[in-house]
C-alpha atoms as a PDB file:
ATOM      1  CA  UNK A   1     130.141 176.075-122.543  1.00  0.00           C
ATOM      2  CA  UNK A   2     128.929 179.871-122.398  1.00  0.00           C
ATOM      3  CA  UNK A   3     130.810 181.588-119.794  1.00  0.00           C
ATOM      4  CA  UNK A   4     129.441 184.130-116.962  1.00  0.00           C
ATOM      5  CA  UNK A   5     126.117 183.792-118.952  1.00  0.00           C
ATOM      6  CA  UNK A   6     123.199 182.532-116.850  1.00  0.00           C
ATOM      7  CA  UNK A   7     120.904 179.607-118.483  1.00  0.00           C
ATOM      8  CA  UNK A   8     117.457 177.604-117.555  1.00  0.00           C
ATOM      9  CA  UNK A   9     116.867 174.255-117.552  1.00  0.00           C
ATOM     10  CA  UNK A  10     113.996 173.940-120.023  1.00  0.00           C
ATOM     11  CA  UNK A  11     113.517 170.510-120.510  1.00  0.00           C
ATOM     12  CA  UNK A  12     115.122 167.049-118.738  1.00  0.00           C
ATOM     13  CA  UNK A  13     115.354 164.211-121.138  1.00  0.00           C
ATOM     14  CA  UNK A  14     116.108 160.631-121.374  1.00  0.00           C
ATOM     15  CA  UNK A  15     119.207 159.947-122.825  1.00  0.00           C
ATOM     16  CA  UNK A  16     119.598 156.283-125.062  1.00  0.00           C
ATOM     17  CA  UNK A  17     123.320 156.120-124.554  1.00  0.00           C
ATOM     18  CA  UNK A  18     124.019 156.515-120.815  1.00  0.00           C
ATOM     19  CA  UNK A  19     121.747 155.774-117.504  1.00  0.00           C
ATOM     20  CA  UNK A  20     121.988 159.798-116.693  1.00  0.00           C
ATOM     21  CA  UNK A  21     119.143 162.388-117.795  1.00  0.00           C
ATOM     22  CA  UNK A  22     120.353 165.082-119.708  1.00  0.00           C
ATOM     23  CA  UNK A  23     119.344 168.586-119.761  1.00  0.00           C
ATOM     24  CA  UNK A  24     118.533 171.242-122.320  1.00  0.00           C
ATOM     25  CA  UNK A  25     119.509 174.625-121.401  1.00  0.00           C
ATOM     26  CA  UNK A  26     118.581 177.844-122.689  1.00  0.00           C
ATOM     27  CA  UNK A  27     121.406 180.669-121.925  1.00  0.00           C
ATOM     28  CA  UNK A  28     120.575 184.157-121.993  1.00  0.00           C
ATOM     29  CA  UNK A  29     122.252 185.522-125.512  1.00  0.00           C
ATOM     30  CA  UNK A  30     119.866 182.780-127.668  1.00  0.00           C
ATOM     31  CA  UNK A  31     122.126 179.718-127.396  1.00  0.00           C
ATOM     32  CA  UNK A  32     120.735 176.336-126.633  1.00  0.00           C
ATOM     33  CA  UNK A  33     123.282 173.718-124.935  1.00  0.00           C
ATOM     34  CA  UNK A  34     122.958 170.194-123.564  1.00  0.00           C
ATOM     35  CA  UNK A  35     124.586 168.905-119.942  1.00  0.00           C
ATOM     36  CA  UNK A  36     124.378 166.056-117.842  1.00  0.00           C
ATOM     37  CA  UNK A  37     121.350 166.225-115.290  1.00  0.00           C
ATOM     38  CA  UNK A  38     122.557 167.249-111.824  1.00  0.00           C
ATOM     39  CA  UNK A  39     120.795 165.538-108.801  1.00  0.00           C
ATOM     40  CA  UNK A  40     118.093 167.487-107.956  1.00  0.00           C
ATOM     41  CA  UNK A  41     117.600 169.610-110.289  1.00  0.00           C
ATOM     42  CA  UNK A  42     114.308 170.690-111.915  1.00  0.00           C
ATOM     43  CA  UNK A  43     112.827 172.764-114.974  1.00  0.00           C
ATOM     44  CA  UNK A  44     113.126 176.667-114.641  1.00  0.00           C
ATOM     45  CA  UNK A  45     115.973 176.208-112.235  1.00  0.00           C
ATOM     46  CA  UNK A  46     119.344 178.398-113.441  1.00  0.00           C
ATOM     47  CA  UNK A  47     122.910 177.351-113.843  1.00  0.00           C
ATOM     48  CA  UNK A  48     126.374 179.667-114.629  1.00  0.00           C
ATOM     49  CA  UNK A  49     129.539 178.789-115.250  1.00  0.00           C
ATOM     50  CA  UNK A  50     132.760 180.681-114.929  1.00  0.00           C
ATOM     51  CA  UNK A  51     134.827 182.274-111.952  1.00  0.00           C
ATOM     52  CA  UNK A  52     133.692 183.225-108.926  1.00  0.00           C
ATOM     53  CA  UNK A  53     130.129 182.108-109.698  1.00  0.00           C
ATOM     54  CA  UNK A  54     128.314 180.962-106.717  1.00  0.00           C
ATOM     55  CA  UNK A  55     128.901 177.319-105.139  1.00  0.00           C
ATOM     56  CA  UNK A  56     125.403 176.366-106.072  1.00  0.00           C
ATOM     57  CA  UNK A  57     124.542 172.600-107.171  1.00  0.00           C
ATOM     58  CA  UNK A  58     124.678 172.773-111.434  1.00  0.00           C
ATOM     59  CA  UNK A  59     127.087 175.741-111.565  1.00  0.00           C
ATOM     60  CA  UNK A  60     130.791 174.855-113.169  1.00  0.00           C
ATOM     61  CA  UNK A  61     133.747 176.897-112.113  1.00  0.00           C
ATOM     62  CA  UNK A  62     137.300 176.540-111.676  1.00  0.00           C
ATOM     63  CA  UNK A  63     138.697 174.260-109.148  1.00  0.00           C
ATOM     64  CA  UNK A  64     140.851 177.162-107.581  1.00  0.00           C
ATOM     65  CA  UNK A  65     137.385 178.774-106.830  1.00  0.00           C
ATOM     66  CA  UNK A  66     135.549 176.252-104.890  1.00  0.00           C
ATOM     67  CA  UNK A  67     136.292 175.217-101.225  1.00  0.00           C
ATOM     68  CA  UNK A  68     137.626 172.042 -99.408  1.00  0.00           C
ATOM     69  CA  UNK A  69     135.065 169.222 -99.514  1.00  0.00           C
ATOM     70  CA  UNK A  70     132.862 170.187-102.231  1.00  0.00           C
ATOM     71  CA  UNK A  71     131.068 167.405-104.327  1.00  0.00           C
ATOM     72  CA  UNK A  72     132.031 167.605-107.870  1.00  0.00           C
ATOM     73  CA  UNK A  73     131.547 166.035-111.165  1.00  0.00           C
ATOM     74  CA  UNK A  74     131.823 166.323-114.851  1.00  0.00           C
ATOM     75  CA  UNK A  75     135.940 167.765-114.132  1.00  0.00           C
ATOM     76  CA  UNK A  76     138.061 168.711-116.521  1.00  0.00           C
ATOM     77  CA  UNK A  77     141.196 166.480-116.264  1.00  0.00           C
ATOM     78  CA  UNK A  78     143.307 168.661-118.633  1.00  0.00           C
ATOM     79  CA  UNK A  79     142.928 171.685-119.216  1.00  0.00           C
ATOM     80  CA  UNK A  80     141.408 172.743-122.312  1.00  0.00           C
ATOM     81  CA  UNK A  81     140.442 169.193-123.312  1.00  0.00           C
ATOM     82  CA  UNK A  82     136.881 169.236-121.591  1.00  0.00           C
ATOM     83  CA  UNK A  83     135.221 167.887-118.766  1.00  0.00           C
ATOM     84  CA  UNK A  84     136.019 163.902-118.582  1.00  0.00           C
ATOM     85  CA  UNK A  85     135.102 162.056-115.430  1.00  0.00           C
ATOM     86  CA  UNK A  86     133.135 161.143-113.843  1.00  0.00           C
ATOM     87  CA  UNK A  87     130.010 160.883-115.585  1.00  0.00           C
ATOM     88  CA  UNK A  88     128.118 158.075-114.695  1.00  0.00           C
ATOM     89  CA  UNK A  89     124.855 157.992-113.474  1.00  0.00           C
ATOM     90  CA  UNK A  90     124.887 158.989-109.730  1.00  0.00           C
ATOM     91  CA  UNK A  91     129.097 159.102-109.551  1.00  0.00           C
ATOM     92  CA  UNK A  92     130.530 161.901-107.466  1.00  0.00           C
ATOM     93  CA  UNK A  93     133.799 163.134-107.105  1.00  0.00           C
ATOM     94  CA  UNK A  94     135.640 164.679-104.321  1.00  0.00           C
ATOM     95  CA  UNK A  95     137.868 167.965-104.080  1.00  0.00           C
ATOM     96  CA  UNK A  96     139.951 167.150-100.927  1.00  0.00           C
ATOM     97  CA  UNK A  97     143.315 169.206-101.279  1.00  0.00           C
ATOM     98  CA  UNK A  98     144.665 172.468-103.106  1.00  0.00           C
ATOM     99  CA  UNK A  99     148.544 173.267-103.011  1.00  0.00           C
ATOM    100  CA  UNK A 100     150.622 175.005-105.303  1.00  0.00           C
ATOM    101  CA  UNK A 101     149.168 174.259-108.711  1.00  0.00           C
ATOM    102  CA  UNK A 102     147.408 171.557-108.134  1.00  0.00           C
ATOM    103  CA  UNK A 103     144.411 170.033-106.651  1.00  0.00           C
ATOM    104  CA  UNK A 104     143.801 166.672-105.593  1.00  0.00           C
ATOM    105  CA  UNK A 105     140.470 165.000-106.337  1.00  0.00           C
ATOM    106  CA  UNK A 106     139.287 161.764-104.925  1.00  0.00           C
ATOM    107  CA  UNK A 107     137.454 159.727-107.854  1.00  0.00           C
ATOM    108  CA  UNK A 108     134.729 157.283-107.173  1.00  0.00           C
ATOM    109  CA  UNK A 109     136.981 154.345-107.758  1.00  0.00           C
ATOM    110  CA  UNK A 110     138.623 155.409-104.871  1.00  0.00           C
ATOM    111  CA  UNK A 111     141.669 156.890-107.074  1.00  0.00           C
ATOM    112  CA  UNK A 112     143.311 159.452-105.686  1.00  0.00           C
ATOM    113  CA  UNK A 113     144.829 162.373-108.633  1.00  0.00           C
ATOM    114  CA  UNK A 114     146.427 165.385-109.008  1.00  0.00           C
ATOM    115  CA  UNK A 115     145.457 167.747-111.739  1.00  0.00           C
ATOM    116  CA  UNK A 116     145.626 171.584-112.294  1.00  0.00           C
ATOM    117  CA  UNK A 117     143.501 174.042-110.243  1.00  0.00           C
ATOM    118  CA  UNK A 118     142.807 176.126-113.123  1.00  0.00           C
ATOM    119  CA  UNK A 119     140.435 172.978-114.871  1.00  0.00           C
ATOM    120  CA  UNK A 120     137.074 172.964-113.865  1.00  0.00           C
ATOM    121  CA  UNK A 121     134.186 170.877-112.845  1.00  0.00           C
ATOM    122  CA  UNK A 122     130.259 171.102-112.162  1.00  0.00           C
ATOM    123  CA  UNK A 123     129.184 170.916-108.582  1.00  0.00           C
ATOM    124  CA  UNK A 124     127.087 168.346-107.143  1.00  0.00           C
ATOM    125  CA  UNK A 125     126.310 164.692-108.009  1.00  0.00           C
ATOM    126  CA  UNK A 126     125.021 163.481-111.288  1.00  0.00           C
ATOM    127  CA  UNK A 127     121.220 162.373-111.101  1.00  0.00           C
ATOM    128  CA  UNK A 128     119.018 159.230-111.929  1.00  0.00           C
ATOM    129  CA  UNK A 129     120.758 157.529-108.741  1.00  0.00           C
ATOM    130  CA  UNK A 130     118.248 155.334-108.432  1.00  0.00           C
ATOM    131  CA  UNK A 131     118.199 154.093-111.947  1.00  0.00           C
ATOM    132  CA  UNK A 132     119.892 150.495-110.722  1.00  0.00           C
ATOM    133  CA  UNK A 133     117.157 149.781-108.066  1.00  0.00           C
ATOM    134  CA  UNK A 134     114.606 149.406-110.735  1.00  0.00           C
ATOM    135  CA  UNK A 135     113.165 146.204-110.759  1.00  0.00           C
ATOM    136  CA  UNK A 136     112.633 144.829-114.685  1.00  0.00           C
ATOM    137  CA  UNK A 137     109.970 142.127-113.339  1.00  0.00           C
ATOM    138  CA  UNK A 138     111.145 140.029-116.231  1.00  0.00           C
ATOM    139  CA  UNK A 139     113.741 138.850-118.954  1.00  0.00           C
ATOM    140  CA  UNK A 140     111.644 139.827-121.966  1.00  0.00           C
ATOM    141  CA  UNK A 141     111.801 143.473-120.090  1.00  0.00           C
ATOM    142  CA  UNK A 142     115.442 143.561-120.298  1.00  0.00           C
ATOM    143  CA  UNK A 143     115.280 142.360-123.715  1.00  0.00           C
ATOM    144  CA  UNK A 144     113.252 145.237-124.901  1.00  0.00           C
ATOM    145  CA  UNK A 145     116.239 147.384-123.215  1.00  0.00           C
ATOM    146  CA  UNK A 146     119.170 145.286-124.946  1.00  0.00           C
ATOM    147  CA  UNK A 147     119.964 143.576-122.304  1.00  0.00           C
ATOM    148  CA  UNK A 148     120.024 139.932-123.758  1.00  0.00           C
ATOM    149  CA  UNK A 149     120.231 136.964-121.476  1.00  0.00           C
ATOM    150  CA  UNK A 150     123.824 135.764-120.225  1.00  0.00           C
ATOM    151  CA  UNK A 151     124.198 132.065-120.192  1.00  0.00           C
ATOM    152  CA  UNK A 152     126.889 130.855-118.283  1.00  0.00           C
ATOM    153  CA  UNK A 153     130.242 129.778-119.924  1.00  0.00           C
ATOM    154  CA  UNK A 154     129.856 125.988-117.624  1.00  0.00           C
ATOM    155  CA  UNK A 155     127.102 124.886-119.213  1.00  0.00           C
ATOM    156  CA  UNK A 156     127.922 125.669-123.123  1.00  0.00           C
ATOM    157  CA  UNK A 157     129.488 123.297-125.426  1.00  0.00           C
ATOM    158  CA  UNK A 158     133.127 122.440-124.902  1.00  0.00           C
ATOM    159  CA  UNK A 159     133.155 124.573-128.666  1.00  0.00           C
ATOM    160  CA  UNK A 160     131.775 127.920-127.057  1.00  0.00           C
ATOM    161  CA  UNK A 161     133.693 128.396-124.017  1.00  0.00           C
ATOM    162  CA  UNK A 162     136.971 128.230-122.319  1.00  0.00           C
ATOM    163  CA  UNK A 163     135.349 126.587-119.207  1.00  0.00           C
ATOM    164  CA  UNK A 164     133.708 123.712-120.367  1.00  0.00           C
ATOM    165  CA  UNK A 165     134.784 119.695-120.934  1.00  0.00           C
ATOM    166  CA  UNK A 166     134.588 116.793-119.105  1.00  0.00           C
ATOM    167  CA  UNK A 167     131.392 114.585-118.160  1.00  0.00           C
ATOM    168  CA  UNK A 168     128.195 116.291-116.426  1.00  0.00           C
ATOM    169  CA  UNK A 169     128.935 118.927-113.731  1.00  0.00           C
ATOM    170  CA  UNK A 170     132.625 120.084-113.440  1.00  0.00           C
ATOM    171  CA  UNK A 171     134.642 123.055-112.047  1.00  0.00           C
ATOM    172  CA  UNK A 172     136.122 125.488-114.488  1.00  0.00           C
ATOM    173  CA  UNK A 173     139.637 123.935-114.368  1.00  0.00           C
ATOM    174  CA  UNK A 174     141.708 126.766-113.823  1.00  0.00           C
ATOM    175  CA  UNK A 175     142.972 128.875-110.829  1.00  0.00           C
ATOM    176  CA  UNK A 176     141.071 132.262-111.773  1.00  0.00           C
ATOM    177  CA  UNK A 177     138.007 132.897-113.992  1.00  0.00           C
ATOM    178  CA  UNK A 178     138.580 133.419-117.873  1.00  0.00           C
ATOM    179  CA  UNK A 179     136.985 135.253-120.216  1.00  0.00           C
ATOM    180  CA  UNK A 180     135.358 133.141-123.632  1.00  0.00           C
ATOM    181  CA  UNK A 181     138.560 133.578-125.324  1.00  0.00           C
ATOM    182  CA  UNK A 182     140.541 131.944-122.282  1.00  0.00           C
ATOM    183  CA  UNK A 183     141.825 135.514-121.250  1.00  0.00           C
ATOM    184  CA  UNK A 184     141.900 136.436-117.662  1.00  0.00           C
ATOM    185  CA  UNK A 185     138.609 138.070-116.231  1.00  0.00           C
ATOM    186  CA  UNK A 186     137.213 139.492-112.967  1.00  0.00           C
ATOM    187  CA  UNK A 187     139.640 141.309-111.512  1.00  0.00           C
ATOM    188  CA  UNK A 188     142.681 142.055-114.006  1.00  0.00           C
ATOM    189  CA  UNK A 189     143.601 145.212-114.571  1.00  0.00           C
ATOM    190  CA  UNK A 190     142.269 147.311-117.856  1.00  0.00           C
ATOM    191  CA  UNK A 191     144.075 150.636-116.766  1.00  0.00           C
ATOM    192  CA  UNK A 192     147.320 150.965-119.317  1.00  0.00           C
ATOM    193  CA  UNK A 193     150.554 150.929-117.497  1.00  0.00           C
ATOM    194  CA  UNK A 194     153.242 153.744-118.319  1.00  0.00           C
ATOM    195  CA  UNK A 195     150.739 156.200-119.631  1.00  0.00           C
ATOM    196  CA  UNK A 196     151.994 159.830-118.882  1.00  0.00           C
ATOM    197  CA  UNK A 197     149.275 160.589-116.143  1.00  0.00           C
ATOM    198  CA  UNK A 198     150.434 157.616-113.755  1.00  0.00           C
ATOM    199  CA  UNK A 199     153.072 160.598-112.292  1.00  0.00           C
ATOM    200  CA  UNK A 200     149.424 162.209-111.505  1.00  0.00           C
ATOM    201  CA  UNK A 201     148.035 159.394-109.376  1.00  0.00           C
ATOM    202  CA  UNK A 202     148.258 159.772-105.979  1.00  0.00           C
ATOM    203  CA  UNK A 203     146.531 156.362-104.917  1.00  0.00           C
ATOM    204  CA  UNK A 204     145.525 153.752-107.334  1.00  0.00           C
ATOM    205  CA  UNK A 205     141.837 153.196-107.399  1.00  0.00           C
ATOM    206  CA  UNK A 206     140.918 150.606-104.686  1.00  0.00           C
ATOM    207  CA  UNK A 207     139.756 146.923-105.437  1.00  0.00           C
END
């Protein structure tokens, strides 16, 4: 975004695609920009990016710039390509090594990656974190949010599922849990093998 140019947070609004708020900032030479809602954050407060800006909660600078141990989010995984992960609602990253030209970040998966020191990130932790210990009260509640009811694959007709068959109550018949199509679920990997990162990974995220 605008670089070495100080903005305010003018408004924090609710955002119909993702759990996280998202900001509206207002930089200093006219422009008007959008960002993810850092935790704690609140209207009038000011953000900067660029080098050698201040390790302040909101700011985004260069990885080479910010010390051991800071809490990061929003990084830029290549450089150039804009900020990537992570971006969910209260997810946190972790900047826990710098050597040569590289940095290595810990992810909230628990994925361990290298990437350049030059790509940069906001500091801090994204907000809402508290958005998935609201209590709905009712289905009809998480109907009116899309949320439609799940009915489990057991109970459907032997037509509709990949679990069901047999007379009354039955086990699934299989050794792991499938998905409607009869494809495995829960627990198989959806990472592609072989992509040109996986030299990048340090630690595979954890289970």
């Amino acid at each position: 975004n605008e670089k070495d140019i100080y903005g305010r947070i003018v408004t924090i609004e609710y955002n119909p695609n993702r759990n996280a708020y998202i900001c509206l900032i207002h930089y200093g030479d006219g422009e008007k920009r959008y960002i993810l809602h850092p935790r704690g954050f609140i209207i009038a407060d000011s953000i900067v990016s660029g080098k050698e800006v201040p390790i302040k909660m909101g700011n985004a600078l260069p990885l080479t710039d910010m010390p051991l141990g800071t809490a990061i989010h929003n990084i830029e995984i290549t450089l150039g390509m804009g900020r990537q992960l992570p971006k969910a609602v209260g997810a946190v990253a972790k900047l826990i090594a710098k050597e040569g030209k590289s940095a290595t970040i810990k992810l909230p998966s628990g994925e361990v990656r290298l990437i350049s020191k030059n790509c940069s990130a906001t500091v801090g932790q994204v907000g809402n974190v508290r958005v998935n210990q609201k209590s709905l009260g009712r289905a009809k509640s998480k109907g009116w949010l899309g949320k439609r009811l799940v009915v489990r694959g057991v109970v459907m007709n032997p037509v509709d599922h990949s679990y069901v068959g047999g007379e009354r109550r039955a086990p699934i018949g299989r050794k792991k849990p499938a998905s409607l199509w009869g494809y495995p679920a829960l627990g198989r990997r959806s990472i592609k093998r072989n992509k040109y990162s996986d030299n990048l990974i340090v630690r595979r995220q954890s289970k």
